[in-house]
N, C-alpha and C. Protein backbone atom coordinates (compact mmCIF):
# COMPACT_ATOMS: atom_id res chain seq x y z
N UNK A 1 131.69 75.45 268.45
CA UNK A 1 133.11 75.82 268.57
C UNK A 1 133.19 77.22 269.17
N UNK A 2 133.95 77.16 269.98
CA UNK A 2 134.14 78.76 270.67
C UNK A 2 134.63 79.60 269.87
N UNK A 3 134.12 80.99 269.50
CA UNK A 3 134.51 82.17 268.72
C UNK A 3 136.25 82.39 268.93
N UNK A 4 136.35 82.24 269.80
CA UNK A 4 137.91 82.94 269.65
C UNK A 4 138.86 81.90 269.25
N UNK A 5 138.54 80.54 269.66
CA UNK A 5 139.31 79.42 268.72
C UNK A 5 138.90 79.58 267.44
N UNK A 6 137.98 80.19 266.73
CA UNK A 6 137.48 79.85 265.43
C UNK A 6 138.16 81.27 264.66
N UNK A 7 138.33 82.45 265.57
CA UNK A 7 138.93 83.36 265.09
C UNK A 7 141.07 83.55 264.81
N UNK A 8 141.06 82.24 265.62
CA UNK A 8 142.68 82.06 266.13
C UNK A 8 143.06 80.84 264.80
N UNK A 9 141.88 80.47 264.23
CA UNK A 9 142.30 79.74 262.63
C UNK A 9 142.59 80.49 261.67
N UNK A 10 141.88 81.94 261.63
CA UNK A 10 141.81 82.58 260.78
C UNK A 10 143.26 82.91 260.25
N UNK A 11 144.12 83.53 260.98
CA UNK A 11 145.81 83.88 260.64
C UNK A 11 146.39 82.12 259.72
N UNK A 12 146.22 81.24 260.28
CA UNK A 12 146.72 79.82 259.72
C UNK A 12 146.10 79.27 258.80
N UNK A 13 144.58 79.89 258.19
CA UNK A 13 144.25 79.89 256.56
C UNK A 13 144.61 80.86 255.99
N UNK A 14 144.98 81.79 256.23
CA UNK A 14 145.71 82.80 255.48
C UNK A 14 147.18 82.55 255.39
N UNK A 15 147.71 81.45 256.03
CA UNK A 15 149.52 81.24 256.08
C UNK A 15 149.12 80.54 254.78
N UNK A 16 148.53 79.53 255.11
CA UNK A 16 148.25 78.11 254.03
C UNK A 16 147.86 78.65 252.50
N UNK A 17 146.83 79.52 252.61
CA UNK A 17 146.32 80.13 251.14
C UNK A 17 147.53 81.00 250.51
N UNK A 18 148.46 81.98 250.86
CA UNK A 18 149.22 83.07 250.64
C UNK A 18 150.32 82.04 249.71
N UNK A 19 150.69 81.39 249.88
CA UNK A 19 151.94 80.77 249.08
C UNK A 19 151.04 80.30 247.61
N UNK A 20 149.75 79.46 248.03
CA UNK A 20 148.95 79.24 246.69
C UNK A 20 149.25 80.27 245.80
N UNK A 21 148.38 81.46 246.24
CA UNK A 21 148.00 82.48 245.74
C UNK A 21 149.21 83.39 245.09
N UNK A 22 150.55 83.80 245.65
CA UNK A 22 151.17 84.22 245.60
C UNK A 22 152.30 83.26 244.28
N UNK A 23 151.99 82.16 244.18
CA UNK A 23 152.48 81.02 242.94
C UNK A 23 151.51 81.16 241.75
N UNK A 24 150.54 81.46 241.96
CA UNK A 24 149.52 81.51 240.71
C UNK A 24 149.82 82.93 240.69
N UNK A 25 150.26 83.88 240.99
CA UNK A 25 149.84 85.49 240.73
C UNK A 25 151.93 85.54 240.36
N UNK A 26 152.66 84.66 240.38
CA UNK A 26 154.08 84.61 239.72
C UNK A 26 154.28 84.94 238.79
N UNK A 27 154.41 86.10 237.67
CA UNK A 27 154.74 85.40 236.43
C UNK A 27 155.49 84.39 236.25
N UNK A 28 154.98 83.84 234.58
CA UNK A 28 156.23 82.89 234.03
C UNK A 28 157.49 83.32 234.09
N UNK A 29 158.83 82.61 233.96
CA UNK A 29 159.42 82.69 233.02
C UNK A 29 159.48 82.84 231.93
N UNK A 30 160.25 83.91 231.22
CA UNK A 30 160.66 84.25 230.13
C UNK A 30 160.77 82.85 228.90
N UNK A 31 160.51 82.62 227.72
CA UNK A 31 160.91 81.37 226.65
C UNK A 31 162.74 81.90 226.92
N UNK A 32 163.02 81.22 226.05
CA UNK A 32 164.13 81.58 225.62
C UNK A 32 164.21 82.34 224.20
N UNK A 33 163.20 82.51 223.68
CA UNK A 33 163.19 83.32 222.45
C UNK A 33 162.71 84.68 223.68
N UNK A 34 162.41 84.61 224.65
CA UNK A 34 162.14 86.29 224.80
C UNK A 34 163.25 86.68 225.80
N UNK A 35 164.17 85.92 226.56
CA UNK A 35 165.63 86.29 227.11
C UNK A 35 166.32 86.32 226.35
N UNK A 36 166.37 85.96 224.82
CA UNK A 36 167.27 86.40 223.81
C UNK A 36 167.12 87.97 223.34
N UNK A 37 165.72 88.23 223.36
CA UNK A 37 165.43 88.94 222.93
C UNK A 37 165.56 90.30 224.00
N UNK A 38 165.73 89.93 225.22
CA UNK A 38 165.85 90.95 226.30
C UNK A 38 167.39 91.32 226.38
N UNK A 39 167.99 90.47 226.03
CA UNK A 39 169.37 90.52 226.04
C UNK A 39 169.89 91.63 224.90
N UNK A 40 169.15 91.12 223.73
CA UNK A 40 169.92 91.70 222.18
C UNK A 40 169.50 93.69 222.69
N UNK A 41 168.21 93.85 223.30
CA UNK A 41 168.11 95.17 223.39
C UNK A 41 168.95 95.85 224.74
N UNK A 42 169.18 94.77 225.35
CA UNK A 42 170.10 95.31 226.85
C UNK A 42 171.60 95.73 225.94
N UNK A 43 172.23 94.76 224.92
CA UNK A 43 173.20 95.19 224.57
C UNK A 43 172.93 96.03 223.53
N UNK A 44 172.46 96.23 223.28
CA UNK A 44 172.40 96.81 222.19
C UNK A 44 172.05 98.66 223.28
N UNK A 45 171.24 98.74 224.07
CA UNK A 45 171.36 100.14 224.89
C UNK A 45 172.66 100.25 225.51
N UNK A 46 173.56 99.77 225.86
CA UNK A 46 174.47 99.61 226.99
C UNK A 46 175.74 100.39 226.09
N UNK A 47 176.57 101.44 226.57
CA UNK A 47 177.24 102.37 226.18
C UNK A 47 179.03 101.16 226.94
N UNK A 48 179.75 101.31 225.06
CA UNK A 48 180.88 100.13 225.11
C UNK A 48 182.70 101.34 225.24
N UNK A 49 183.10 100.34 224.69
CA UNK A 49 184.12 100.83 224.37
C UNK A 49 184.43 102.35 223.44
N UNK A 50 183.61 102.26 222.56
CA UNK A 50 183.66 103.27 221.68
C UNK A 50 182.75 104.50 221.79
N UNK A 51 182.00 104.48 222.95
CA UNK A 51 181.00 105.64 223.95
C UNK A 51 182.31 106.13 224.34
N UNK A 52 182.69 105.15 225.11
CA UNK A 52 183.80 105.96 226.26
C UNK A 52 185.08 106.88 225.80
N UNK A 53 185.16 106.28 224.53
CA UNK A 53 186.34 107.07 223.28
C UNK A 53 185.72 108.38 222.81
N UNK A 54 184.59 108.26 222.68
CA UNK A 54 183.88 109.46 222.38
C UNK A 54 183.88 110.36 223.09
N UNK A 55 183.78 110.21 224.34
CA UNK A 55 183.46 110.97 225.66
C UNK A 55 184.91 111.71 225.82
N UNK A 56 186.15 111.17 225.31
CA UNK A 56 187.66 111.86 225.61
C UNK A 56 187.64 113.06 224.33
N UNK A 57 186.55 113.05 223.63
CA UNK A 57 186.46 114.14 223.33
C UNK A 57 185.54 115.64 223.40
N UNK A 58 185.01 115.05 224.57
CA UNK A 58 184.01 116.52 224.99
C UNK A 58 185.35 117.56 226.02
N UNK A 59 184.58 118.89 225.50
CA UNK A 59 185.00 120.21 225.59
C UNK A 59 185.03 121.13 225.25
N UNK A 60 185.59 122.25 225.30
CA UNK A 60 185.58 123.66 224.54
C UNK A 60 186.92 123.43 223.71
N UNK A 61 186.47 123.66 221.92
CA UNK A 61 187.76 123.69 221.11
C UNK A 61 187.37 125.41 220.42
N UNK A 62 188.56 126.02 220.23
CA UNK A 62 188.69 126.73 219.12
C UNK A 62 189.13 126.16 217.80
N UNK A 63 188.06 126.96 216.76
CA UNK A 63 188.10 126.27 215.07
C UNK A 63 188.49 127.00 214.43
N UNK A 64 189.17 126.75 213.42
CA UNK A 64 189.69 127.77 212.19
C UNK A 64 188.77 126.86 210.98
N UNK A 65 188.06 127.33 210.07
CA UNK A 65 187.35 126.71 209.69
C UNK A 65 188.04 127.22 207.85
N UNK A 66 188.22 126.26 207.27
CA UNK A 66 189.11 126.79 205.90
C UNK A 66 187.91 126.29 204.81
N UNK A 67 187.28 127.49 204.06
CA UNK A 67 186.48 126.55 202.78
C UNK A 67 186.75 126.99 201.76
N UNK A 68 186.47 126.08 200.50
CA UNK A 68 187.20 126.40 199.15
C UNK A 68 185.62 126.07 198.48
N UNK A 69 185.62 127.24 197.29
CA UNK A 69 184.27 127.23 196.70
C UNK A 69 185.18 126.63 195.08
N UNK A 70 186.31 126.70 194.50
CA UNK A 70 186.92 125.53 193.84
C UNK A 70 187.98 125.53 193.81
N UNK A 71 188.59 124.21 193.28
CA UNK A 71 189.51 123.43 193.52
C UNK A 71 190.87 124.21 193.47
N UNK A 72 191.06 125.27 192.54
CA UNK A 72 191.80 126.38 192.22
C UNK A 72 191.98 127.67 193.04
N UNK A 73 190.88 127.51 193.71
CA UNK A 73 190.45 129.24 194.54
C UNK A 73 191.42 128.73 195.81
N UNK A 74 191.83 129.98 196.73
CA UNK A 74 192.41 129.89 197.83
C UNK A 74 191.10 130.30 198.73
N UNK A 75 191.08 129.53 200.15
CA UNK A 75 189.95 129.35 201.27
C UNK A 75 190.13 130.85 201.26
N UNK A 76 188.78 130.55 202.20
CA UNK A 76 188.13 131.79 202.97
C UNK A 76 188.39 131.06 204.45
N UNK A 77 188.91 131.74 205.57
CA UNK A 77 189.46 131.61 206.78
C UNK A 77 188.07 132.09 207.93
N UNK A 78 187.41 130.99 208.70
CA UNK A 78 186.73 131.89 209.29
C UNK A 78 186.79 131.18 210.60
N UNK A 79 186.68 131.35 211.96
CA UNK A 79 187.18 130.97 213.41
C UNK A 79 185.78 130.97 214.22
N UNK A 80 186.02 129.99 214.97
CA UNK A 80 184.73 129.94 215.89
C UNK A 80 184.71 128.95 217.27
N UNK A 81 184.02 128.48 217.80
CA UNK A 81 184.09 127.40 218.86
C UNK A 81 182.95 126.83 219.21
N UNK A 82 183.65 125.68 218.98
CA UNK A 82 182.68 124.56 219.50
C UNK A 82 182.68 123.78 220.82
N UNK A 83 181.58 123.37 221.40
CA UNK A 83 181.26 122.75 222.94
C UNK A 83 180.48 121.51 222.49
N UNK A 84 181.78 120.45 223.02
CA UNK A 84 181.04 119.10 222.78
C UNK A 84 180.98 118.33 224.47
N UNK A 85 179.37 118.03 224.86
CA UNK A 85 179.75 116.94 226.04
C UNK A 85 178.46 115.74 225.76
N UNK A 86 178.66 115.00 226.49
CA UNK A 86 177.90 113.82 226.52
C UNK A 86 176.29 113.99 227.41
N UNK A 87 175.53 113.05 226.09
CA UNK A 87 173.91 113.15 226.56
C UNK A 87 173.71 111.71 226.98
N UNK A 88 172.27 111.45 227.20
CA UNK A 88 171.38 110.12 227.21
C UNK A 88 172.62 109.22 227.55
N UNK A 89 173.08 109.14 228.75
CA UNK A 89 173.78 108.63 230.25
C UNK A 89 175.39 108.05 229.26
N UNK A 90 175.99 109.15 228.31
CA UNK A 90 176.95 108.79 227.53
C UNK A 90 177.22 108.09 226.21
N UNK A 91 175.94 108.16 225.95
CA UNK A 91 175.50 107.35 224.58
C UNK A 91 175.86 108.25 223.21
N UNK A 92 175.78 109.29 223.49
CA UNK A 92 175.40 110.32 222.63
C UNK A 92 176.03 111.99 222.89
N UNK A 93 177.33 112.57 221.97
CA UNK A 93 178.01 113.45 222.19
C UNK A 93 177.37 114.44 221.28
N UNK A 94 176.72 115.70 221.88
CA UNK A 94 176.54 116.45 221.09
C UNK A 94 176.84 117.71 221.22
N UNK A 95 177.39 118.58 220.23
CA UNK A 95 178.37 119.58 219.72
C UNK A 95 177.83 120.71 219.03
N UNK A 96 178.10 121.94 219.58
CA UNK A 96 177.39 122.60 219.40
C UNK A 96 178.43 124.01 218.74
N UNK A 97 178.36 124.77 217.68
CA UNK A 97 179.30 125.59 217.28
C UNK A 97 178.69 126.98 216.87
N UNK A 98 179.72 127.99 216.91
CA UNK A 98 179.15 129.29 216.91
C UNK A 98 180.23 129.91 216.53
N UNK A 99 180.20 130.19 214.66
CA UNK A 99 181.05 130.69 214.16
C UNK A 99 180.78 131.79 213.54
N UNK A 100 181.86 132.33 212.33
CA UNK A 100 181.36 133.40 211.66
C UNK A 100 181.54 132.53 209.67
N UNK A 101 180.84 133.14 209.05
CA UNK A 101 180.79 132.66 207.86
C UNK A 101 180.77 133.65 206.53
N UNK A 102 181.40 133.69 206.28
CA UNK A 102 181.23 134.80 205.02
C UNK A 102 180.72 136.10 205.37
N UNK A 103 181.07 136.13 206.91
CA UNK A 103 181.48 137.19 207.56
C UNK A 103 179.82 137.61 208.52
N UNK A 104 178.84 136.33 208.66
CA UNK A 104 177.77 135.94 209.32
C UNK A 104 177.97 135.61 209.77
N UNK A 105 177.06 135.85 211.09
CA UNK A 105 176.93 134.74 212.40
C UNK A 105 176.32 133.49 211.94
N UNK A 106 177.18 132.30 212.42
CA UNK A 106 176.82 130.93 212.40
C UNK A 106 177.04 129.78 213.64
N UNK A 107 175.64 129.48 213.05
CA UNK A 107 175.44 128.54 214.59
C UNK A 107 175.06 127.31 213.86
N UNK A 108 175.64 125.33 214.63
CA UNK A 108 175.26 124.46 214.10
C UNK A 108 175.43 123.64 215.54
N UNK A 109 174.31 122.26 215.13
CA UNK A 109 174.46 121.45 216.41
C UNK A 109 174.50 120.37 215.35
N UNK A 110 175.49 119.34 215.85
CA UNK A 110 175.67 118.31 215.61
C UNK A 110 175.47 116.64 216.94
N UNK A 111 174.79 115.91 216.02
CA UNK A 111 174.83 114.80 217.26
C UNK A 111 175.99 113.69 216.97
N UNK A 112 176.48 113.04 217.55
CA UNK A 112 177.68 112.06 217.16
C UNK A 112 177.13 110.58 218.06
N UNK A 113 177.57 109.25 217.31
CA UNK A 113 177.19 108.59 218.24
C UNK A 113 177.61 106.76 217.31
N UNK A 114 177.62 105.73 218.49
CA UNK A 114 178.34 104.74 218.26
C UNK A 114 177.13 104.00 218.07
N UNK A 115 176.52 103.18 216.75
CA UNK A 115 175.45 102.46 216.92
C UNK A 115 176.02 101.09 217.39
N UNK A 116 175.46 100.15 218.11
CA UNK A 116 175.98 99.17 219.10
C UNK A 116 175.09 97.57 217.77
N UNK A 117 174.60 97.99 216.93
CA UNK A 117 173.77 96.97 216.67
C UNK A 117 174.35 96.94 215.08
N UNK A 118 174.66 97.88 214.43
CA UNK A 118 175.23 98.07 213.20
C UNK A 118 176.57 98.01 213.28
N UNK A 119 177.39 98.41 214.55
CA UNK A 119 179.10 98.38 214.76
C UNK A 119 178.88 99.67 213.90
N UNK A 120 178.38 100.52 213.33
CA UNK A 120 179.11 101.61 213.07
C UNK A 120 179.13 103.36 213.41
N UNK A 121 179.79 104.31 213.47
CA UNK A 121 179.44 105.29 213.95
C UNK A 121 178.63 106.36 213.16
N UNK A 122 178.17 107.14 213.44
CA UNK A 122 177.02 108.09 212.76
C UNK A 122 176.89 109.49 212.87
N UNK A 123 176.73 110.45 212.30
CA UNK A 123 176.33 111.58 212.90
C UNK A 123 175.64 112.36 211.80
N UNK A 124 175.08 113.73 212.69
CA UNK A 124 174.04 113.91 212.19
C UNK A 124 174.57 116.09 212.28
N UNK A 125 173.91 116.74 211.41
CA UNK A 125 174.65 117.93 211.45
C UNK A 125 173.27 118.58 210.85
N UNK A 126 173.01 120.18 211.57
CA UNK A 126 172.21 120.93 211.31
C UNK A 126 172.68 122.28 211.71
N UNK A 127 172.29 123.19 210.81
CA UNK A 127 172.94 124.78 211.02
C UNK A 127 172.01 125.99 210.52
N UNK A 128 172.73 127.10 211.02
CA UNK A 128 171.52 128.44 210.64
C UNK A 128 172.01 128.61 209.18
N UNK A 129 172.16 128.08 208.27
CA UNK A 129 172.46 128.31 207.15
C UNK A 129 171.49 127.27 206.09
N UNK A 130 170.66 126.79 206.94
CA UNK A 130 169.56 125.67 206.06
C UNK A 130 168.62 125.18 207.25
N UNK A 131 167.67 124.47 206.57
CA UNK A 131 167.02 123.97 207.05
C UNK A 131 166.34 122.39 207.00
N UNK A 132 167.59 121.88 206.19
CA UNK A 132 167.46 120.41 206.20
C UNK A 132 168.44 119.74 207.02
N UNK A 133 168.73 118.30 207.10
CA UNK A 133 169.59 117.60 207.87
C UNK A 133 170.44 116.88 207.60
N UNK A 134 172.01 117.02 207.79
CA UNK A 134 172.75 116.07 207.11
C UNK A 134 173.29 114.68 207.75
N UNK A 135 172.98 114.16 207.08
CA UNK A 135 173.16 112.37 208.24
C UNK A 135 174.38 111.28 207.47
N UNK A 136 175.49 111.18 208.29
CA UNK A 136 176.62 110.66 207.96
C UNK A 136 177.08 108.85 208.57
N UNK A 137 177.40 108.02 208.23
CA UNK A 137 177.54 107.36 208.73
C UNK A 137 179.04 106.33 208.34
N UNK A 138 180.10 105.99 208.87
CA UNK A 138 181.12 105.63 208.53
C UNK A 138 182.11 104.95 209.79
N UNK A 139 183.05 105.25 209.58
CA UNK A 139 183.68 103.91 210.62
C UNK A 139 185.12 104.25 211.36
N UNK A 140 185.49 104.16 212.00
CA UNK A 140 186.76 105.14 213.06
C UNK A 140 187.70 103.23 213.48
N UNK A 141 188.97 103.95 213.13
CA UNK A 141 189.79 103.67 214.07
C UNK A 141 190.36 103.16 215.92
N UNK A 142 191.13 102.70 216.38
CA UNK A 142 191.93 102.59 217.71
C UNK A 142 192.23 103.94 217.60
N UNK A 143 193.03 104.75 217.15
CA UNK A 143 193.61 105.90 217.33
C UNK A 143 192.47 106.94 216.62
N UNK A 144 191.22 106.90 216.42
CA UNK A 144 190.43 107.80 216.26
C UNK A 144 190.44 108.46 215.10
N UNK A 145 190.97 107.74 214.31
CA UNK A 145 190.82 108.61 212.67
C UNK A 145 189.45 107.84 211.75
N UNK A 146 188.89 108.56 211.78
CA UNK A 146 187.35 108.02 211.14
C UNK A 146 187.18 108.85 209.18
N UNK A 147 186.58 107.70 208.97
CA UNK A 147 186.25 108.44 207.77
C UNK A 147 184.56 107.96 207.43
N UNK A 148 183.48 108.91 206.71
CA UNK A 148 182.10 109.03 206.98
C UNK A 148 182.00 109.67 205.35
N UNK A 149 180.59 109.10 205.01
CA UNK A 149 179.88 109.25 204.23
C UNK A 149 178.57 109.88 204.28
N UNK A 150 178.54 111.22 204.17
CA UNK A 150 177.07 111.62 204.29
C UNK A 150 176.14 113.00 203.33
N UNK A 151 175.37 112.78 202.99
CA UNK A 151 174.51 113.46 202.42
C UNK A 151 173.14 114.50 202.76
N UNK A 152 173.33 115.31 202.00
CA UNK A 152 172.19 116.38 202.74
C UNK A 152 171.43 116.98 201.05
N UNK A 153 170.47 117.34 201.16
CA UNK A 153 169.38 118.17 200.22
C UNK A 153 170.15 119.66 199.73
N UNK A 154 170.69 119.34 198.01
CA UNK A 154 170.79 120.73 198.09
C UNK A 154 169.87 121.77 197.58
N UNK A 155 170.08 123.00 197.90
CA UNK A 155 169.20 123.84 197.91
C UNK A 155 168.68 123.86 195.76
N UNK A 156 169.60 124.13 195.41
CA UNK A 156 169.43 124.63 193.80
C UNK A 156 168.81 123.48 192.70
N UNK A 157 169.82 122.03 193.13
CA UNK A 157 168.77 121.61 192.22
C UNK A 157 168.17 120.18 193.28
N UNK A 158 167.64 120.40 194.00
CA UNK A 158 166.74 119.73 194.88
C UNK A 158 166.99 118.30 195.08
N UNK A 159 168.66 118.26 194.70
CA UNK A 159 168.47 116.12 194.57
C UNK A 159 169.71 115.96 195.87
N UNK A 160 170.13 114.84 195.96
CA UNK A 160 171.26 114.43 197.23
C UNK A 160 172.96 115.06 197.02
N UNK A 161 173.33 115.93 197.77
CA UNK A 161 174.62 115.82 197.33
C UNK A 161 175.45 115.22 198.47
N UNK A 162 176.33 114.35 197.80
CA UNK A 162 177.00 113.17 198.88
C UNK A 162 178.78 113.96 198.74
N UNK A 163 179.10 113.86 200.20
CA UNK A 163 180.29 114.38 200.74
C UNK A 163 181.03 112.75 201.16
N UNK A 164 182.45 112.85 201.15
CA UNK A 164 183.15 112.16 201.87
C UNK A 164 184.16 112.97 203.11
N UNK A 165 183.88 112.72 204.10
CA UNK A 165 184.63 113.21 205.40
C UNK A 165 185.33 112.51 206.21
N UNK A 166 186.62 112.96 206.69
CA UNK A 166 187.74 112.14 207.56
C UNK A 166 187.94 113.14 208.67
N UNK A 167 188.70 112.89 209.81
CA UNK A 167 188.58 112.89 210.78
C UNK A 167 189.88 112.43 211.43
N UNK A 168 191.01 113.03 212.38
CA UNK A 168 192.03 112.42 212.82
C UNK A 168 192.32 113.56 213.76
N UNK A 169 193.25 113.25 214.72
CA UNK A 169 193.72 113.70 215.82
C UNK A 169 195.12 113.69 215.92
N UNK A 170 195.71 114.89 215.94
CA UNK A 170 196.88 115.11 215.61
C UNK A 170 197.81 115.33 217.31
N UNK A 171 197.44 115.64 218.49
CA UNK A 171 197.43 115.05 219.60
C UNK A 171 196.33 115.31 220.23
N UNK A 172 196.73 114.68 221.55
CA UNK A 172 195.46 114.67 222.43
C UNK A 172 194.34 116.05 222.59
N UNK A 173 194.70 116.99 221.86
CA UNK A 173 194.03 118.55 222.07
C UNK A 173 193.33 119.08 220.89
N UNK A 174 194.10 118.47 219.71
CA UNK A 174 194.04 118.92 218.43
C UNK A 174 193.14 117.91 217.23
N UNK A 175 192.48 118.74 216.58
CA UNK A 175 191.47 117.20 215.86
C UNK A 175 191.43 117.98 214.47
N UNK A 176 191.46 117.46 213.38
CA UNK A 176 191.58 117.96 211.86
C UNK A 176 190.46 117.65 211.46
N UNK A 177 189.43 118.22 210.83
CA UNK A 177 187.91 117.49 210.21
C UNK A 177 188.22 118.19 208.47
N UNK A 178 187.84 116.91 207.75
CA UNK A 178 187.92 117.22 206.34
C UNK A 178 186.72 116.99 205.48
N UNK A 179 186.40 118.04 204.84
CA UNK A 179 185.03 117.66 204.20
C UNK A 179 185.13 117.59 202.18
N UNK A 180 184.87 116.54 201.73
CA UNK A 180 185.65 116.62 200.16
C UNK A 180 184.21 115.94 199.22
N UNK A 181 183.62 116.93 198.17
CA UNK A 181 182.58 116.85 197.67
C UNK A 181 182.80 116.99 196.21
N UNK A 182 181.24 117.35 195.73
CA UNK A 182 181.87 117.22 194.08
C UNK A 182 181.71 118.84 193.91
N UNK A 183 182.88 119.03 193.18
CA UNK A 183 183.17 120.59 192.85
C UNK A 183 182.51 120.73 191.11
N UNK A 184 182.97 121.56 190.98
CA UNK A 184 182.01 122.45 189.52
C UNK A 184 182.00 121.00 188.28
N UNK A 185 183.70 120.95 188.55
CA UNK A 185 183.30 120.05 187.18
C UNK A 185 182.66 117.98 187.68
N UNK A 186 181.71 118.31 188.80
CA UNK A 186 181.85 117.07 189.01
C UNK A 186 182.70 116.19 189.81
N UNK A 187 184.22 116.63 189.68
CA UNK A 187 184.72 115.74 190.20
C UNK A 187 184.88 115.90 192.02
N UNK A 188 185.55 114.53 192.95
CA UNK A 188 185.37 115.47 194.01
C UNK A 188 186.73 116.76 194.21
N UNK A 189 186.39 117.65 195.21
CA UNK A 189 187.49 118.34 195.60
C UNK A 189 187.73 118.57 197.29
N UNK A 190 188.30 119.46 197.78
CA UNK A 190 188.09 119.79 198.98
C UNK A 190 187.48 120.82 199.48
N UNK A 191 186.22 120.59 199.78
CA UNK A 191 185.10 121.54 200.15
C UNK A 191 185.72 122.60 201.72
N UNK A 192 186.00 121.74 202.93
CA UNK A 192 186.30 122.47 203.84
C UNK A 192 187.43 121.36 204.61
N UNK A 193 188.31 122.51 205.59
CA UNK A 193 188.86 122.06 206.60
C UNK A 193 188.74 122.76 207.69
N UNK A 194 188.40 121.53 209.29
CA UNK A 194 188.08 122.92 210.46
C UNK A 194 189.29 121.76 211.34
N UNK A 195 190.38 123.09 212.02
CA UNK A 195 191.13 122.67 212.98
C UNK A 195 190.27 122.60 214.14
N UNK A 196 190.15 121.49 215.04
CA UNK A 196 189.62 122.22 216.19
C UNK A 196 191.12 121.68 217.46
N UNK A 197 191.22 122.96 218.35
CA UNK A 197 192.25 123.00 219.36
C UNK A 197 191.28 122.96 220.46
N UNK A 198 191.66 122.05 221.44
CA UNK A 198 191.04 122.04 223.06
C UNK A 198 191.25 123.04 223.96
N UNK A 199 190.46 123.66 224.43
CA UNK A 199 190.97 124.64 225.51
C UNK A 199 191.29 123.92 226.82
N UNK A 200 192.01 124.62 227.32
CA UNK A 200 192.75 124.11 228.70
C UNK A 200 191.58 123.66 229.74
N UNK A 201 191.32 122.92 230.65
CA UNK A 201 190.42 122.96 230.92
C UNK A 201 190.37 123.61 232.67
């Protein structure tokens, strides 16, 4: 056989072999137990309705921050501001504040965020005034009034102390945060209130 006819086959076993080869080197398809399973984590990452509600609240607010050490005492008044915008492609609003406290500088970051697999919302709060973490989790409204349950380590006698906190928006600029715990004798009271006002933008 003449070389250059024998070399002019060569391209037309390589047409013929390439589709073989390229069918065996395919992956499978997915079962359907593992496109269920690709699905539940696609929705479950995918930022919904209640991301995007979150997100109408990033910005610069000024706080008046009101706390009562008991139920009888009149607050201590102390002012500061907080900067909330959106992380990890809107999933996740986190807030950052820089106040004064019993006449100290105070700084706290908080994360906020919509779990997609539980339906409920969460957040999480840390400050220069400790060094443990407080983790809240509870449930919001159409019109954004949430109320949350969360607990942090206290310092004195080392066991959980559990807060109840609400949350509402008095207009589009203005947001009320309420924090109500157990006071001296046990029962709960109202630990703090922080106005926060939106700055213009």
């Amino acid at each position: 056989m003449h070389r250059s006819f024998r070399l002019s086959l060569v391209p037309l076993a390589l047409s013929l072999a390439l589709p073989a080869a390229a069918q065996e080197a395919a992956p499978a398809a997915p079962s359907p137990e593992e496109q269920a399973m690709m699905e539940a984590y696609q929705k479950a990452a995918t930022p919904g309705p209640q991301h995007a509600r979150m997100a109408e609240a990033v910005g610069t607010f000024d706080m008046v921050v009101k706390s009562w050490q008991a139920p009888d005492a009149p607050p201590t008044t102390d002012t500061g501001v907080s900067t909330r915008r959106m992380v990890l492609g809107g999933r996740v609003m986190v807030e950052e504040a820089k106040a004064t406290m019993m006449g100290q500088p105070f700084d706290g970051l908080g994360l906020h965020g919509f779990d997609n697999v539980s339906g409920r919302w969460w957040a999480t709060w840390n400050d220069s005034v400790g060094t443990g973490l407080m983790v809240a989790e509870g449930d919001c409204d159409d019109q954004g009034a949430c109320t949350f349950t969360g607990s942090w380590n206290d310092p004195v006698t080392k066991g959980k102390v559990t807060a109840r906190m609400t949350s509402h928006w008095t207009d589009a600029n203005t947001e009320i945060f309420e924090m109500h715990g157990p006071g001296p004798d046990g029962k709960e009271m109202k630990m703090m209130q922080i106005t926060y006002t939106r700055r213009a933008q």
